[in-house]
Protein backbone atom coordinates (compact mmCIF):
# COMPACT_ATOMS: atom_id res chain seq x y z
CA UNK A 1 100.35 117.39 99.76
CA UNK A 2 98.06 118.55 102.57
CA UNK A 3 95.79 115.74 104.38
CA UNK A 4 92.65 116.17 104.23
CA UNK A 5 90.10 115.58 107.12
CA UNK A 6 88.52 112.71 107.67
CA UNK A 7 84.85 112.41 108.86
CA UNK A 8 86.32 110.79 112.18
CA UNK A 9 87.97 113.56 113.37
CA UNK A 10 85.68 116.33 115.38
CA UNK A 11 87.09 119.88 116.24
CA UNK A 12 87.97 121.97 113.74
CA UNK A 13 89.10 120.91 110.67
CA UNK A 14 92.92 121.60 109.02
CA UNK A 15 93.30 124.58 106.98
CA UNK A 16 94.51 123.20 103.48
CA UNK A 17 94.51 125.39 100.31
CA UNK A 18 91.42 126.27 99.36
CA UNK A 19 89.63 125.65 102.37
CA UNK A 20 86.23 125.31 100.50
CA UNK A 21 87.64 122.40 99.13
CA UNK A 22 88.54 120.47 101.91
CA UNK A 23 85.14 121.36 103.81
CA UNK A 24 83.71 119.64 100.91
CA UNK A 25 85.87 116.99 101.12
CA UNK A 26 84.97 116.45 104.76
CA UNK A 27 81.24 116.52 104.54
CA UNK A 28 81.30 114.20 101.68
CA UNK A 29 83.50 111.25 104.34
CA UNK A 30 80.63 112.29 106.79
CA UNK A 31 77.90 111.18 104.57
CA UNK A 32 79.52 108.37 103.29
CA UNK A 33 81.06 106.96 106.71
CA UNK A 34 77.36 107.36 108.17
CA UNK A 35 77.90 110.13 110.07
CA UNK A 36 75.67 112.34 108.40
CA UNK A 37 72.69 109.72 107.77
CA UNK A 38 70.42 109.42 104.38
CA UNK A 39 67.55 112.21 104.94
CA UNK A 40 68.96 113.96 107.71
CA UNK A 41 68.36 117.58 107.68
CA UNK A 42 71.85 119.54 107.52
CA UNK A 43 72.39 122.85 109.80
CA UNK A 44 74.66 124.86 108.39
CA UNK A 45 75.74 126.58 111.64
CA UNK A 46 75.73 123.38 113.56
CA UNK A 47 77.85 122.30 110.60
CA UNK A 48 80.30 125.24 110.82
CA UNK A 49 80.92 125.30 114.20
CA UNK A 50 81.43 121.19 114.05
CA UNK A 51 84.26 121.46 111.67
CA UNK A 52 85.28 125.01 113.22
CA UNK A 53 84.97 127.01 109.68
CA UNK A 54 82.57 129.73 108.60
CA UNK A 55 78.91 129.38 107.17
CA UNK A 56 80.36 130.47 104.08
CA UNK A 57 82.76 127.58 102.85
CA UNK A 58 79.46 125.47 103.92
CA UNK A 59 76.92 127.09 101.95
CA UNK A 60 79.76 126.67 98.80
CA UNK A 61 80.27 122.56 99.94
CA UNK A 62 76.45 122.00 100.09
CA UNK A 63 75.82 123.78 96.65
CA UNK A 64 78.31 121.54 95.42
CA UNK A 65 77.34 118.04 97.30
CA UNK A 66 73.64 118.92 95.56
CA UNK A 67 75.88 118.85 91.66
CA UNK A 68 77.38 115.87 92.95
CA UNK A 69 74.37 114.01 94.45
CA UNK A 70 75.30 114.07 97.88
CA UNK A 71 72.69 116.43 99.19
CA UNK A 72 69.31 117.66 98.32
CA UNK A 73 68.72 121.34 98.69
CA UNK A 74 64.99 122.10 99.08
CA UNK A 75 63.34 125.19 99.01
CA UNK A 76 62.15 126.65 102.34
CA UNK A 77 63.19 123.81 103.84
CA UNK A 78 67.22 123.65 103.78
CA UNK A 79 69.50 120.80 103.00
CA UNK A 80 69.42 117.64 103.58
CA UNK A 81 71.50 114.46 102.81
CA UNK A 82 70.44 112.54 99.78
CA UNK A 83 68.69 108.72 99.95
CA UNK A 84 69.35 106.70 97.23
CA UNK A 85 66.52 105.37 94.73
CA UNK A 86 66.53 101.45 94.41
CA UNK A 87 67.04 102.54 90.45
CA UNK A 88 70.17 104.89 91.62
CA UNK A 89 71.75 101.76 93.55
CA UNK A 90 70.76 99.41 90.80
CA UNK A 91 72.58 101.73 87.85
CA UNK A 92 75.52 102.15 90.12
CA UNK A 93 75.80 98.94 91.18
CA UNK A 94 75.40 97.57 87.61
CA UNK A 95 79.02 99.77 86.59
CA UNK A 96 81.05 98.67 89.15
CA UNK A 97 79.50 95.23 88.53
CA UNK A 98 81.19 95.39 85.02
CA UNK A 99 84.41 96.81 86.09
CA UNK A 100 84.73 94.96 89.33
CA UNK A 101 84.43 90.96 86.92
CA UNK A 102 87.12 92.64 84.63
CA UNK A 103 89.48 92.72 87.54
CA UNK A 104 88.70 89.99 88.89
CA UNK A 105 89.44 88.13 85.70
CA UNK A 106 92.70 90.17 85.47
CA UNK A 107 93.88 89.22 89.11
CA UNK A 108 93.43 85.67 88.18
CA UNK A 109 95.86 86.37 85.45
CA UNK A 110 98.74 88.04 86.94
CA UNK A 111 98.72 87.55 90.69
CA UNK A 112 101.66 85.74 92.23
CA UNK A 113 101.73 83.90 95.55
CA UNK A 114 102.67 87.18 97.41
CA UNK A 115 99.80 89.09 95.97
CA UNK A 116 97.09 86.19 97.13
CA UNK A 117 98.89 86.02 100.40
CA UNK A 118 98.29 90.00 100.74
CA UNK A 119 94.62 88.96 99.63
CA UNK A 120 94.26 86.71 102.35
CA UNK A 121 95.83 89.25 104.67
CA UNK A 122 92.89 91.28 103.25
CA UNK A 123 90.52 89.37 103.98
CA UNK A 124 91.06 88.58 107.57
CA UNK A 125 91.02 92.55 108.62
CA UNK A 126 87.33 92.13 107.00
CA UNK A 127 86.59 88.93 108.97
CA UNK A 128 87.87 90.43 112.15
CA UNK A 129 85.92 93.75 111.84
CA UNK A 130 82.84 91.59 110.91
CA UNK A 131 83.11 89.97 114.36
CA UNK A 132 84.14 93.33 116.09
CA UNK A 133 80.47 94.24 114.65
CA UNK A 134 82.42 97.46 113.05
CA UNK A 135 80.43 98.90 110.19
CA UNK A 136 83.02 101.35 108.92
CA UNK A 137 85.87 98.91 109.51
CA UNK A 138 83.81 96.01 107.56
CA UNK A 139 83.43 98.93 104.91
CA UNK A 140 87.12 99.93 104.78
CA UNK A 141 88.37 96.50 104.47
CA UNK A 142 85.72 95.72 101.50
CA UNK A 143 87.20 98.53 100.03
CA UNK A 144 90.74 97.74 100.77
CA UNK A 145 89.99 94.04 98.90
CA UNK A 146 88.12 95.15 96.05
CA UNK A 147 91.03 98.00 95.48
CA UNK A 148 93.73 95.14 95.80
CA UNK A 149 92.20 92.85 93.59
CA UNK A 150 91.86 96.15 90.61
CA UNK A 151 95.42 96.58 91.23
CA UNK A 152 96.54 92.55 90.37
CA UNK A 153 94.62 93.22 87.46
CA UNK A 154 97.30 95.51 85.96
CA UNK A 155 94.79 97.28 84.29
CA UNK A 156 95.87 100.77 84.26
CA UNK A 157 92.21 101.83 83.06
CA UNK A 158 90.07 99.95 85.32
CA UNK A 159 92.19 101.16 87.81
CA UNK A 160 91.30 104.92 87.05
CA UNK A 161 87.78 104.12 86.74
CA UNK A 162 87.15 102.36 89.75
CA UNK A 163 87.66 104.75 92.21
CA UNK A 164 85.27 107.10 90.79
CA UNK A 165 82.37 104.87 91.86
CA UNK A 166 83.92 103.44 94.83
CA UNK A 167 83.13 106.17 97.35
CA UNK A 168 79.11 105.98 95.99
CA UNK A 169 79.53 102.02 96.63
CA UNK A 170 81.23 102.68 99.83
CA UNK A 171 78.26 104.87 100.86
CA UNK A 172 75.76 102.37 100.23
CA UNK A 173 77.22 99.52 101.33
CA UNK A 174 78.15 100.93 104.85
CA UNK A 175 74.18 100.08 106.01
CA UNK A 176 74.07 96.52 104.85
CA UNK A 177 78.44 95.99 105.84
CA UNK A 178 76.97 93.96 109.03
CA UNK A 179 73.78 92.11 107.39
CA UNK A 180 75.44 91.32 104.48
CA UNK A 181 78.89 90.53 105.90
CA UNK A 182 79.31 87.03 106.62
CA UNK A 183 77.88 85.95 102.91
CA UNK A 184 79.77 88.70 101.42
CA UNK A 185 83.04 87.76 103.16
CA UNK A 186 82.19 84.12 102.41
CA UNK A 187 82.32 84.98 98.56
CA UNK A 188 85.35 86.94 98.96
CA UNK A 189 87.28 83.72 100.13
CA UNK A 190 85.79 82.28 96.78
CA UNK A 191 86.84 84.77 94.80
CA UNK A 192 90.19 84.58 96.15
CA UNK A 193 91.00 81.23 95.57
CA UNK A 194 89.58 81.23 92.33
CA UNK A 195 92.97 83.89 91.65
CA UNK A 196 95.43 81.55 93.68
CA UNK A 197 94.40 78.92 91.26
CA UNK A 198 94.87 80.87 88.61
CA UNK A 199 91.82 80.26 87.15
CA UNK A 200 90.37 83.48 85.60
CA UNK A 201 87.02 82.98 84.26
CA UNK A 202 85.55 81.35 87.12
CA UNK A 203 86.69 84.56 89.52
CA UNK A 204 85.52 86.46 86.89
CA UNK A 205 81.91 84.62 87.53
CA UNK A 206 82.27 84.25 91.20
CA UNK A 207 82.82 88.23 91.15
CA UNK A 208 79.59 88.57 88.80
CA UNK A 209 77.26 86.73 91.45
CA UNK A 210 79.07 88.51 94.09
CA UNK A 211 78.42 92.49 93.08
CA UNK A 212 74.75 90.77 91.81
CA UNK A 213 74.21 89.88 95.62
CA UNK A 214 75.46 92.87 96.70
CA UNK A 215 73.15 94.84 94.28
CA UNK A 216 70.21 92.55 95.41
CA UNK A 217 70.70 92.72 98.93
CA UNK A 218 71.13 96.65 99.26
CA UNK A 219 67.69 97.17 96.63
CA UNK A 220 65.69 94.96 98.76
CA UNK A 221 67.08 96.91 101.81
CA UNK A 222 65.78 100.37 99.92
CA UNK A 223 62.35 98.81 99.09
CA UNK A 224 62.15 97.48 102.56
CA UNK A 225 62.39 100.92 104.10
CA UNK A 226 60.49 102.42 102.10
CA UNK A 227 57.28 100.53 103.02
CA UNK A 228 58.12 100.62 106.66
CA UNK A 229 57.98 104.47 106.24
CA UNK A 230 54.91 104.91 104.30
C-alpha cells in the first residue's frame, strides 16, 4: 500500500490514490502532532503550497476534518482547528478509560516473560523521551505502550476499537506528555508489573486510576486555560 505523509515531513506531500485522501490524512497528523495548534486559524493557500497540492483537495480535507471534529469552519471567518471542551475530553477519556482496564486485565492474563520484557523495552523509549523533553516522542511511546498492552490482551475486539479513539487521545495528550510525564510513566511501571505478576485485577485497577489521572489532569489543563484567556 502507499505511505501516507506524516505531519513531520514539509515539501510537498506523496501523490497516493486519491490524493484528497491523503491531504486529509496529513492535516489530521498535523493537528494531532501539534503542528497545527488548538484555535489556530487555517490558510488554505498557505496550506496548499505547504504540502505542495491545490486549494481544492484542501477545501475537500477541511470540509471533512469539520464531520470529523478536527476543525471548525466559521462563517466569514474561515477555518480553524478545533479546541476541545473539558466535557469532549471527559466523554472521550471516559471510553478509552473502559477499554484501556479491559486490556489491561487481559495482558495480565496472557502475557509471557517476552511480552513484559517488550513492555519494559516500552517503557524505557517513554522514559528516555521524557528526559529528552520530547513531546511527540513522550506521545508516540504512550501510544506504543498502551497499543502493546491491547495486543497481550488477545482481545480481537478491543483491539479494533481502540484505535478509533487513540488518535483523539493522542491529540490531547500531546500538551500535557511533558507535565504529566513523570507520574504517568511512574504508573506505567505499576501497571506493568502488575502483568509480570500475573495478577489481573489489580492492573486492571492500577489502569482505572491511571486513564482517571490522565482524564483529571488534561480537564484541569482545559479549565485552566480557559480562565487565563477570559
Amino acid at each position: 500500500m502507499p505511505e501516507t505523509p506524516t505531519a513531520t515531513v514539509r515539501g510537498p506531500i506523496r501523490r497516493p490514490a486519491p490524493l484528497r485522501q491523503a491531504v486529509y490524512e496529513a492535516l489530521t497528523e498535523m493537528i494531532i502532532n501539534g503542528s497545527l495548534k488548538p484555535g489556530q486559524h487555517l490558510v488554505e493557500a498557505e496550506l496548499a503550497e505547504s504540502l505542495g497540492v491545490s486549494r481544492q483537495p484542501i477545501r475537500e480535507a477541511l470540509q471533512r476534518l469539520q464531520t470529523a471534529g478536527w476543525v471548525d469552519l466559521r462563517p466569514a471567518q474561515g477555518a480553524f482547528v478545533h479546541s476541545p471542551t473539558t466535557e469532549e475530553c471527559a466523554q472521550l477519556l471516559s471510553v478509552r478509560a473502559l477499554l484501556e482496564t479491559h486490556s489491561a486485565h487481559g495482558a495480565a492474563q496472557h502475557a509471557t516473560p517476552h511480552d513484559v520484557a517488550r513492555l519494559w523495552e516500552l517503557q524505557q523509549t517513554g522514559l528516555t523521551a521524557l528526559a529528552a523533553g520530547d513531546a511527540r516522542a513522550i506521545v508516540e511511546a504512550n501510544a506504543a505502550l498502551h497499543t502493546h498492552i491491547t495486543h497481550l490482551s488477545r482481545n480481537a475486539v478491543l483491539a479494533e476499537l481502540i484505535p478509533q479513539v487513540d488518535r483523539r487521545v493522542r491529540w490531547y495528550y500531546m500538551p500535557i506528555a511533558k507535565p504529566r510525564g513523570k507520574d504517568a510513566w511512574s504508573e506505567h511501571a505499576r501497571i506493568i508489573e502488575a502483568i509480570a505478576d500475573r495478577d489481573a485485577d489489580r492492573a486492571e485497577e492500577l489502569m482505572r486510576r491511571h486513564t482517571r489521572n490522565t482524564t483529571d489532569f488534561y480537564c484541569k489543563q482545559i479549565a485552566a486555560a480557559a480562565v487565563h484567556s477570559a
